[in-house]
Structures are given as C-alpha cells and as structure tokens.
N, C-alpha and C. Protein backbone atom coordinates (compact mmCIF):
# COMPACT_ATOMS: atom_id res chain seq x y z
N UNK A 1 -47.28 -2.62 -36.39
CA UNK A 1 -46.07 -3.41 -36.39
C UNK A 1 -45.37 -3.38 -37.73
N UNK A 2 -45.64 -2.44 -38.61
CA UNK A 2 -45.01 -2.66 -39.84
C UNK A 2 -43.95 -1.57 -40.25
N UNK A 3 -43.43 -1.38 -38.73
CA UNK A 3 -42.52 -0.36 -39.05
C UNK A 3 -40.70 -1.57 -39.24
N UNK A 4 -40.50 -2.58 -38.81
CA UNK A 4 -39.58 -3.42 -39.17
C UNK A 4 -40.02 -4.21 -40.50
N UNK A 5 -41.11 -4.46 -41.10
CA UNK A 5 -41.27 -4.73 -42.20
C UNK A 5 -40.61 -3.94 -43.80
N UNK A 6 -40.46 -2.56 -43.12
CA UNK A 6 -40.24 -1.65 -44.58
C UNK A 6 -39.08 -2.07 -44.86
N UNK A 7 -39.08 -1.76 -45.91
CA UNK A 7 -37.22 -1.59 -46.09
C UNK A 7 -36.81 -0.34 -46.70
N UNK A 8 -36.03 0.27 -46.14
CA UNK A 8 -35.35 1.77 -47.02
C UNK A 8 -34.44 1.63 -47.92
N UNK A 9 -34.78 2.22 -48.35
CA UNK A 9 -33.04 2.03 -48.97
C UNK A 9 -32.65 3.17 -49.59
N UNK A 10 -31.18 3.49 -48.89
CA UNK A 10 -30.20 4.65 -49.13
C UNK A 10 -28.84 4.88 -49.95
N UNK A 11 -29.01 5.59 -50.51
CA UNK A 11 -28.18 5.96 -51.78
C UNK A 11 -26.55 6.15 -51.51
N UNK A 12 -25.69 5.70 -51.23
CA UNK A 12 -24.28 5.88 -50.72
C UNK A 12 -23.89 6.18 -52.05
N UNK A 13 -23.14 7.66 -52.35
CA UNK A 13 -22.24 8.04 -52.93
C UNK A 13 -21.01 8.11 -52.76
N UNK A 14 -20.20 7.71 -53.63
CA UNK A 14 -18.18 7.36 -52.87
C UNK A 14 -17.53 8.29 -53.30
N UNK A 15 -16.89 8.89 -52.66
CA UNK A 15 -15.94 10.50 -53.59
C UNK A 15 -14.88 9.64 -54.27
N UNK A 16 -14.66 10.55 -55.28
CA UNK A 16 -13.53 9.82 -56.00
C UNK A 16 -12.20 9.66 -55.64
N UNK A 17 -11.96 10.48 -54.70
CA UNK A 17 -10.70 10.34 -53.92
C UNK A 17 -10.54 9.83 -53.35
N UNK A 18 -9.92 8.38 -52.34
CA UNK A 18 -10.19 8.09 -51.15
C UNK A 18 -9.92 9.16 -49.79
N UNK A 19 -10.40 8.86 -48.83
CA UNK A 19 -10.68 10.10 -47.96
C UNK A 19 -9.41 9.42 -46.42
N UNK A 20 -7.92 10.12 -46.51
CA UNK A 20 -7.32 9.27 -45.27
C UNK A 20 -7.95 10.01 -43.77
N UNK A 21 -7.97 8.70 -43.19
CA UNK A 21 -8.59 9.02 -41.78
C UNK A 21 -7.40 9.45 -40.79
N UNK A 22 -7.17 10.49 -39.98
CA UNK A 22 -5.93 10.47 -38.93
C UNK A 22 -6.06 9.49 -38.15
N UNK A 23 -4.83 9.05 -37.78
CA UNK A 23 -4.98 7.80 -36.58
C UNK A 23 -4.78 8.26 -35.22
N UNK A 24 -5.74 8.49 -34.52
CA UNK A 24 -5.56 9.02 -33.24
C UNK A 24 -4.43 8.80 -32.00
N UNK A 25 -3.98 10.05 -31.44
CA UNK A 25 -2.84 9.65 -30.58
C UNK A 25 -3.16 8.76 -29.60
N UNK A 26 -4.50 8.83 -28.77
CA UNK A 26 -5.29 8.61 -27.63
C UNK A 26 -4.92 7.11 -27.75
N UNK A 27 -5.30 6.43 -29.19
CA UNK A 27 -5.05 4.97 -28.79
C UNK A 27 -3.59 4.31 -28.76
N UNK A 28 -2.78 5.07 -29.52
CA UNK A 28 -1.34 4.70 -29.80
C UNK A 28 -0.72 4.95 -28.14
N UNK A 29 -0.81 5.86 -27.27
CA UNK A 29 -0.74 6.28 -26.06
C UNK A 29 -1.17 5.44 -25.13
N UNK A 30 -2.13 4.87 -25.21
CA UNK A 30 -2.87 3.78 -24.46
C UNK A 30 -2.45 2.48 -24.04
N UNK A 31 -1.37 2.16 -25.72
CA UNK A 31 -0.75 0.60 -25.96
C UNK A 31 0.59 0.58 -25.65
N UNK A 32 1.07 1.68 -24.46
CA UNK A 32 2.46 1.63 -24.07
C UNK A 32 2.34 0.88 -22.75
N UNK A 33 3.88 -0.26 -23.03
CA UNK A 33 3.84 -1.06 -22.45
C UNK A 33 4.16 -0.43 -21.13
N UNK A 34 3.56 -1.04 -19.69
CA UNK A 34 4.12 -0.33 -18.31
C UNK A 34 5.42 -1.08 -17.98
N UNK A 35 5.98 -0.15 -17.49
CA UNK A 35 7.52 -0.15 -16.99
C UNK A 35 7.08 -0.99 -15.71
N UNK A 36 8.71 -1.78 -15.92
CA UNK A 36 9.16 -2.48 -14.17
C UNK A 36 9.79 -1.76 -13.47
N UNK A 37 9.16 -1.53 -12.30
CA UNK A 37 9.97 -0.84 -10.80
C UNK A 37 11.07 -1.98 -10.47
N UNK A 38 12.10 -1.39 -10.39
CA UNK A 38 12.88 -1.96 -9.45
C UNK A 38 12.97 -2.17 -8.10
N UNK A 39 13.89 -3.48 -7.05
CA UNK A 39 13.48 -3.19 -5.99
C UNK A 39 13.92 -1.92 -5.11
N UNK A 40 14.88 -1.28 -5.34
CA UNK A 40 14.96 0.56 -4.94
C UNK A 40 13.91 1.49 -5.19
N UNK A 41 13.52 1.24 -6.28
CA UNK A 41 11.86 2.09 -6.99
C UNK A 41 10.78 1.48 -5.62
N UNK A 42 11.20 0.38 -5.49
CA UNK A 42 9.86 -0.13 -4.88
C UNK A 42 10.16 0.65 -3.54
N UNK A 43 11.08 0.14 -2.95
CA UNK A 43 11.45 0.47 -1.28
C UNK A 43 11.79 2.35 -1.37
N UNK A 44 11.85 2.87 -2.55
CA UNK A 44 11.51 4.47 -2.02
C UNK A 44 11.07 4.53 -1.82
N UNK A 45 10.97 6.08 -1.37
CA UNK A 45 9.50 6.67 -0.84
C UNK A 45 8.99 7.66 -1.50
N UNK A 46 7.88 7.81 -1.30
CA UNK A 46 7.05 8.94 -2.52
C UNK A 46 7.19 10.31 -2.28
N UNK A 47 7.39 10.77 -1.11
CA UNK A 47 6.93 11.83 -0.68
C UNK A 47 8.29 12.62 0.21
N UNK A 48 8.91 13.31 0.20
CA UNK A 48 9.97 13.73 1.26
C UNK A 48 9.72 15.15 1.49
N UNK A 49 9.71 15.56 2.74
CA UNK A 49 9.16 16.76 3.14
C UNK A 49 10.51 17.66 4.30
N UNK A 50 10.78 18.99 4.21
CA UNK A 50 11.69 19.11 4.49
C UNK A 50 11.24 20.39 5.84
N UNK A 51 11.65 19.95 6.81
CA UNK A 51 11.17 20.89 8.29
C UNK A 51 11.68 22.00 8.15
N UNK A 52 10.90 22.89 8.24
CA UNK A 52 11.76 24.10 8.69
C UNK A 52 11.24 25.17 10.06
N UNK A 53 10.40 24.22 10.71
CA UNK A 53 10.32 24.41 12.27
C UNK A 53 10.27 23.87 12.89
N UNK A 54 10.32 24.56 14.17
CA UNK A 54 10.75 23.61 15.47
C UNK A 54 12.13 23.42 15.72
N UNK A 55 12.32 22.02 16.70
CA UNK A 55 13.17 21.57 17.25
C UNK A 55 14.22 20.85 16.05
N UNK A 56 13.74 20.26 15.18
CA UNK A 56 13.96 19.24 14.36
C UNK A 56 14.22 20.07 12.63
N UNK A 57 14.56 21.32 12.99
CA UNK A 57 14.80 22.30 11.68
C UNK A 57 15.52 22.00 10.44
N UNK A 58 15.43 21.67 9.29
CA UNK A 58 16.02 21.31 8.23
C UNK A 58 16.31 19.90 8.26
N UNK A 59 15.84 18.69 9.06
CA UNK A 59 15.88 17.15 8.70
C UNK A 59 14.42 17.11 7.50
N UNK A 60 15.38 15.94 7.14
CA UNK A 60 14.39 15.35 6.01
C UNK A 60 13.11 14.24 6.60
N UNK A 61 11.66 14.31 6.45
CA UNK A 61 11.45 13.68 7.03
C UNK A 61 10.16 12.57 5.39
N UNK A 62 10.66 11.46 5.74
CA UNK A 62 9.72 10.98 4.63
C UNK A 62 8.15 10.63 5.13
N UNK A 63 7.27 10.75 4.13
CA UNK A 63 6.08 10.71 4.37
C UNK A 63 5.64 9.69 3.31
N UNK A 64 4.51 8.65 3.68
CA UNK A 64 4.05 7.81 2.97
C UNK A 64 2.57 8.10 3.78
N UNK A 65 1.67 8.47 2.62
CA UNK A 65 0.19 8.33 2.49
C UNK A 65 -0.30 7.85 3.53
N UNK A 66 -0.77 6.81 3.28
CA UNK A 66 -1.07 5.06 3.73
C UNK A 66 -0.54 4.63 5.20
N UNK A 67 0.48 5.31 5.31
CA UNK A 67 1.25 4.37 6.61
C UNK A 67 -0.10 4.28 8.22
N UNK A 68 -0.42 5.02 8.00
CA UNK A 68 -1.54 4.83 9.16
C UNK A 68 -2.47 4.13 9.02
N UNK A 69 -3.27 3.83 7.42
CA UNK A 69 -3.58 2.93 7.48
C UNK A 69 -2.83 1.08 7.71
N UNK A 70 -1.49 1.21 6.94
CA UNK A 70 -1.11 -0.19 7.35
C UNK A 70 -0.79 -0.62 8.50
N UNK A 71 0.11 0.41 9.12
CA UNK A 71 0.25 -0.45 10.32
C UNK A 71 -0.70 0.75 11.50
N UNK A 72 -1.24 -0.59 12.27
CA UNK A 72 -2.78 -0.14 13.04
C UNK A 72 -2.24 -0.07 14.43
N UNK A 73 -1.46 -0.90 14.77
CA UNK A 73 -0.42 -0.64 16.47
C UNK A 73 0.55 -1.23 16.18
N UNK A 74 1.11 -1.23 17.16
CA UNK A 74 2.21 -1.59 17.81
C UNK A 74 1.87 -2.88 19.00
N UNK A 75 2.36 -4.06 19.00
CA UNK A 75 2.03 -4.99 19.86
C UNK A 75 2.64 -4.87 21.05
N UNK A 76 2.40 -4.70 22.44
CA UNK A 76 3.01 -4.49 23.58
C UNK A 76 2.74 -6.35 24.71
N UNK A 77 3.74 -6.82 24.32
CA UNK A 77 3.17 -8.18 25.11
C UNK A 77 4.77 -8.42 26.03
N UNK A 78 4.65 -9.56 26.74
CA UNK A 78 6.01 -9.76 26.93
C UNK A 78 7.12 -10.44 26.36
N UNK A 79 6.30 -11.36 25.19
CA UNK A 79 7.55 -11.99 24.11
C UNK A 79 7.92 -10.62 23.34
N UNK A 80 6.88 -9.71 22.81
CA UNK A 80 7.19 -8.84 21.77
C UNK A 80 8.59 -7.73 22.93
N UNK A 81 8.42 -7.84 24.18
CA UNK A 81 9.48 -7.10 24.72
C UNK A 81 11.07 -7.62 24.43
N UNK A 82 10.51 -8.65 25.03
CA UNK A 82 11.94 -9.52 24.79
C UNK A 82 12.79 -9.79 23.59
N UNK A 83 11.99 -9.56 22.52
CA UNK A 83 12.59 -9.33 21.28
C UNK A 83 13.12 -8.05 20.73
N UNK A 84 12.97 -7.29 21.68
CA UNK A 84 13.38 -5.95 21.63
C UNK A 84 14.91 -5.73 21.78
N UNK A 85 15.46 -7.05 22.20
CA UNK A 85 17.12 -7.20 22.39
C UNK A 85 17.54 -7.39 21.36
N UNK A 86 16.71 -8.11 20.50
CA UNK A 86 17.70 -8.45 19.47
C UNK A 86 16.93 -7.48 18.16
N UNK A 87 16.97 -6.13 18.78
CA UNK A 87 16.44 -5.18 17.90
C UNK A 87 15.05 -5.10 16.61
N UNK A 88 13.76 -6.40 17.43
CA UNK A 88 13.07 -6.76 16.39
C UNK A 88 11.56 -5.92 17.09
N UNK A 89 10.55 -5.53 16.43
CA UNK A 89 9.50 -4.63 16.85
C UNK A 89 8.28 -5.59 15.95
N UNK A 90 6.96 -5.82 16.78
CA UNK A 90 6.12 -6.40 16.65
C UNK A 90 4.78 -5.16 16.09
N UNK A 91 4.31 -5.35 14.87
CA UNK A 91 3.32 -4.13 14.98
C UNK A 91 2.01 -5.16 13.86
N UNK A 92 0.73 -4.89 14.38
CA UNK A 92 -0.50 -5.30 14.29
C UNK A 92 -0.53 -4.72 12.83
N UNK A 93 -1.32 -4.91 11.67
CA UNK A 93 -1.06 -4.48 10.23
C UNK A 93 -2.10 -4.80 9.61
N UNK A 94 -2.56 -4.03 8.75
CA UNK A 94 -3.42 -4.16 7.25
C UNK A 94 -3.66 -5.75 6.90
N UNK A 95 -4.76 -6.14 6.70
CA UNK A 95 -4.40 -7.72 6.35
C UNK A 95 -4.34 -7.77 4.48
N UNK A 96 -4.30 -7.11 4.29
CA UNK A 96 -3.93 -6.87 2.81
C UNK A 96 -2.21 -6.43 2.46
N UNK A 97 -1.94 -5.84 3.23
CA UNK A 97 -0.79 -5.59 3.34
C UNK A 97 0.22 -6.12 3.37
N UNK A 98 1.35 -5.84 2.09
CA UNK A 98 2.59 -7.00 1.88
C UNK A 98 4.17 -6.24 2.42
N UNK A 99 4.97 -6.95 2.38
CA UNK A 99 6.21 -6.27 3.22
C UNK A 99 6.79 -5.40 2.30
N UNK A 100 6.30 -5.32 1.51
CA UNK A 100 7.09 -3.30 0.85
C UNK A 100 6.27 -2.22 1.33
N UNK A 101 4.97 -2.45 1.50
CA UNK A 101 4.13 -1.52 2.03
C UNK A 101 4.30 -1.37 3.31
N UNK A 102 4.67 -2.34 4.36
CA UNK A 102 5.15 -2.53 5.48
C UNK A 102 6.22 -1.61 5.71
N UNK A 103 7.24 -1.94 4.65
CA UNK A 103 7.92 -1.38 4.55
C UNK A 103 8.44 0.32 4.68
N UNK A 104 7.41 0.51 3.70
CA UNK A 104 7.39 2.02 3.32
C UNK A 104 6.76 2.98 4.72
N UNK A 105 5.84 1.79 5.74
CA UNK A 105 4.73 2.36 6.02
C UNK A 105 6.05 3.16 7.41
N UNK A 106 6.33 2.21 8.13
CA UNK A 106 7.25 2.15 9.30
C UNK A 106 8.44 3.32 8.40
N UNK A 107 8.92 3.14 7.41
CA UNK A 107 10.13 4.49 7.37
C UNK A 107 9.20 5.99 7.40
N UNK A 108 8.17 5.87 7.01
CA UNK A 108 7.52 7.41 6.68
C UNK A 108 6.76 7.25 8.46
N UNK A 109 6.77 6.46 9.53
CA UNK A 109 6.30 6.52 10.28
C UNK A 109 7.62 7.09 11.48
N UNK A 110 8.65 6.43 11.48
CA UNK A 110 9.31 6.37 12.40
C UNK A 110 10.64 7.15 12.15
N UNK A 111 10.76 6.88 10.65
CA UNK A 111 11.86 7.04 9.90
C UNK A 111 12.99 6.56 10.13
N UNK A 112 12.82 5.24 9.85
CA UNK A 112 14.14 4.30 10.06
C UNK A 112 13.22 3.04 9.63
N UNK A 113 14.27 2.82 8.10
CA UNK A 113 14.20 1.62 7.35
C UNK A 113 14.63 0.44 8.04
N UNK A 114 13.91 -0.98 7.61
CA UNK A 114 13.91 -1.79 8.16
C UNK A 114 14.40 -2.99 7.59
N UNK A 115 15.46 -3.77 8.16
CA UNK A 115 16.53 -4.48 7.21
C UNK A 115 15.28 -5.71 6.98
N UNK A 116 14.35 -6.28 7.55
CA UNK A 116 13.44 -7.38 7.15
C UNK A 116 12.37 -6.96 7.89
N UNK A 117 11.81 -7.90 7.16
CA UNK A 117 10.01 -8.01 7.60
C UNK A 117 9.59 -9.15 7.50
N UNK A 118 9.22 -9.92 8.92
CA UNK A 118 8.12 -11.14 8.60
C UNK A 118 7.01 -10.98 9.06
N UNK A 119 6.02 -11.65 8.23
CA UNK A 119 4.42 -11.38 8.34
C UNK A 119 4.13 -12.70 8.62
N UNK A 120 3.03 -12.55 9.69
CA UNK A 120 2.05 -13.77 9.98
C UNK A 120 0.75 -13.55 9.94
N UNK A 121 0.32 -14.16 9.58
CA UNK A 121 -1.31 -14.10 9.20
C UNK A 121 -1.73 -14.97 10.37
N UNK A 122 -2.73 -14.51 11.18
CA UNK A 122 -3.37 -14.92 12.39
C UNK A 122 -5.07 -15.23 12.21
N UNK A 123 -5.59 -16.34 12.39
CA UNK A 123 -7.14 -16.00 12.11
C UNK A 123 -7.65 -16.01 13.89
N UNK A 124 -9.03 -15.65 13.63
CA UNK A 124 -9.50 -15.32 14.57
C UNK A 124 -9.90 -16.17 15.58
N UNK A 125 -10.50 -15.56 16.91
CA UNK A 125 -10.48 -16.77 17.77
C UNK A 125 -12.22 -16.75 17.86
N UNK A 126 -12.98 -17.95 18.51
CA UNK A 126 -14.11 -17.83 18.37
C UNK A 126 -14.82 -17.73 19.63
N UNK A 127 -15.66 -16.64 19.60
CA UNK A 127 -16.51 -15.71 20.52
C UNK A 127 -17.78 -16.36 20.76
N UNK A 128 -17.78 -16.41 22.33
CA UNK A 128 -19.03 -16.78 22.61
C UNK A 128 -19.96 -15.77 23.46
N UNK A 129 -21.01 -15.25 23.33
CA UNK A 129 -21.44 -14.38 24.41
C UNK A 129 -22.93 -15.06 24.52
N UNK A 130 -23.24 -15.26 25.48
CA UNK A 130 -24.44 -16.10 26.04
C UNK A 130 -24.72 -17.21 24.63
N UNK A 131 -26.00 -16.94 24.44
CA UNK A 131 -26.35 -17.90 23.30
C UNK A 131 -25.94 -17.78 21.77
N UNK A 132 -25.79 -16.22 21.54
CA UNK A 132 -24.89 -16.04 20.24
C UNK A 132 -23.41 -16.58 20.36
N UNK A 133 -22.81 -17.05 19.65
CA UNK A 133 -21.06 -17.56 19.20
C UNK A 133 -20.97 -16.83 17.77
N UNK A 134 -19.73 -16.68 17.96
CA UNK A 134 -19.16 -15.52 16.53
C UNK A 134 -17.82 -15.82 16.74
N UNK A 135 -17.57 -14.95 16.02
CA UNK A 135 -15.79 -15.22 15.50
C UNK A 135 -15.24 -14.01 15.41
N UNK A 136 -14.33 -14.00 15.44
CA UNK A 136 -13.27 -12.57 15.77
C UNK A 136 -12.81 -12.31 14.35
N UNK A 137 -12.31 -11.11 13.68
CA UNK A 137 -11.46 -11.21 12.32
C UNK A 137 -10.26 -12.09 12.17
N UNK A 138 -9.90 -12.12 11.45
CA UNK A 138 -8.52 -12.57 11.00
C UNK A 138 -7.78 -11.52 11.15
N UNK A 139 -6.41 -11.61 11.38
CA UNK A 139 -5.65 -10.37 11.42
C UNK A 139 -3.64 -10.52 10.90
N UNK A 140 -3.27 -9.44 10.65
CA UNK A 140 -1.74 -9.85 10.08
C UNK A 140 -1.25 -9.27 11.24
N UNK A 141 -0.04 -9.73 11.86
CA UNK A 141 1.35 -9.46 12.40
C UNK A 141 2.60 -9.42 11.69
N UNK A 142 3.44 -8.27 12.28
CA UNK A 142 4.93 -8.21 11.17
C UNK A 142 5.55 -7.97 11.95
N UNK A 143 6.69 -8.68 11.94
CA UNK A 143 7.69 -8.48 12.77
C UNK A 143 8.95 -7.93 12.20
N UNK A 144 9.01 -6.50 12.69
CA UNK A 144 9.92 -5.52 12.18
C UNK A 144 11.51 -5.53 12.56
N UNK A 145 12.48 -6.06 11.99
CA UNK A 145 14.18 -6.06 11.79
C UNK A 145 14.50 -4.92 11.54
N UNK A 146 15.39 -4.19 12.58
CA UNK A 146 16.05 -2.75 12.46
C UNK A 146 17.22 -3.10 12.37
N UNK A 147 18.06 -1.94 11.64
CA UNK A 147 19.51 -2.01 11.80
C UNK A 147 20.04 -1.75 13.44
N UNK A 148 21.33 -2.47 13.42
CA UNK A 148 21.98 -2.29 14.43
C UNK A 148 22.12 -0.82 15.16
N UNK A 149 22.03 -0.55 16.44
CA UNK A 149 21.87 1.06 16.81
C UNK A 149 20.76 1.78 16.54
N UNK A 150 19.91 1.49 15.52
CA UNK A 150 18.34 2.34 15.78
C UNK A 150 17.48 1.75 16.40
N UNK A 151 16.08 2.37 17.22
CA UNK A 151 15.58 1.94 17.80
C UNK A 151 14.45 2.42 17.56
N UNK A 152 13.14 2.71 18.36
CA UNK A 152 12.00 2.90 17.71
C UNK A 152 11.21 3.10 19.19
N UNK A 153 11.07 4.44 19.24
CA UNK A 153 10.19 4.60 21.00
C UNK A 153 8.58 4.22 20.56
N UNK A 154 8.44 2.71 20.73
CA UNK A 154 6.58 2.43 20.74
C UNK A 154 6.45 2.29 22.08
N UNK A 155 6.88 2.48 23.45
CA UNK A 155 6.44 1.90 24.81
C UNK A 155 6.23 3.53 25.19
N UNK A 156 6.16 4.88 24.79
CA UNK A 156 6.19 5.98 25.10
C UNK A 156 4.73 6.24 25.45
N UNK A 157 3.51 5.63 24.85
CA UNK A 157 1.90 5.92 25.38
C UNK A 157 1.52 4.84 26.27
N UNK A 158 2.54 3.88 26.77
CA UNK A 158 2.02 2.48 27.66
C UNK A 158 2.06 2.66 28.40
C-alpha cells in the first residue's frame, strides 16, 4: 500500500518565451447561435421531386419523409362523411404529432395544402376480455380544412 504514500516530485522547466496556443475553430463553430424558421420555412417542404413518367409527366410532386408515419388513416364514419360538404377530412395521426407536421404530412401525401388543422387528443376506451380488463391507447384525430375546390379521394379503398 505504499504506492500513494510516495511523493515524486517533477522538475517543470518554463521556456522563456511564452508559448501562444491556437484557439480552435471546432469550438468557436459550436457557439453559433441557431436561426429562427419562419412560419413559410416551417410550412415548406423539404423535398420536391419532379416526374418524368407516366401519366402525370413533368408535375411537381412534394415529398415529406415522415408523412406515413404521421398520419396512420383516414377516418371513414358517417359524421366524418358529412363533413365532407363543408370540405373538412378526418385522418387518425401520430400522437406526438403537431399541426405543421400534420401539415407537411397531408401536402407530400395528397398534395394539396391545408388552410387549418384541428387536433383532438382522444384517450382510450377500457377493454374487458373475460377476467383480464385493459385499456386501449390513447390516440390523436385532425381534422383537415381544404381550400375551396380541392378535394382529396380517401373513400377510393372503402
């Protein structure tokens, strides 16, 4: 145990010059402040891809990553029909998911931006099967506002 007992001791010599150290870019680079998106920055889209086959030759079509993950269906009920008059579309969604992502998800899906978005957060209902009881997830709904004259074929696999 008498190896923390010793003491060494080492000879530091100082050059007579002082010695300047460079100041590295890596950290000066690091301490830049991040920029604010605007809400146009926000509601673009990342990705635009341009056809050049098929039926649909030279349209622009936007693509967002993600959009399949956020929105998961399309709700087919008979209130969600009926709201179909006044040009509004019901679709099942990411429960993490906020209305720019909503947003983005439906133009790179359908391609047609959406003048609003309301979200409802739904919790689950509770499950009984013989002697076990459980609970269902929680889940988000958004209810999608189109402009006047576009429309959106979701009743085409029903």
């Amino acid at each position: 145990m008498g190896l923390f007992s010793r003491k060494k001791t080492i000879e530091i010599k100082s050059p007579a010059k002082p010695v300047k150290t460079p100041v590295k870019k890596e950290k000066a680079a690091k301490q830049v402040e991040p920029t604010k998106q605007t809400m146009k920055e926000l509601y673009s889209a990342p990705e635009i891809a341009v056809v050049k086959s098929g039926k649909k030759e030279g349209k622009k079509i936007v693509k967002y990553r993600q959009a399949y993950k956020i929105v998961i269906k399309p709700l087919v009920t008979e209130k969600v029909s009926n709201l179909g008059a006044q040009n509004k579309y019901v679709f099942q969604v990411a429960a993490r998911a906020n209305k720019i992502d909503i947003t983005k998800a439906i133009n790179g899906i359908y391609g047609v931006k959406p003048i609003k978005v309301n979200i409802i957060n739904l919790s689950g209902k509770k499950a009984g099967y013989g002697r076990i009881t459980g609970r269902r997830k929680d889940w988000k709904k958004a209810i999608v506002t189109l402009p006047a004259g576009q429309t959106i074929k979701v009743y085409e696999g029903v």
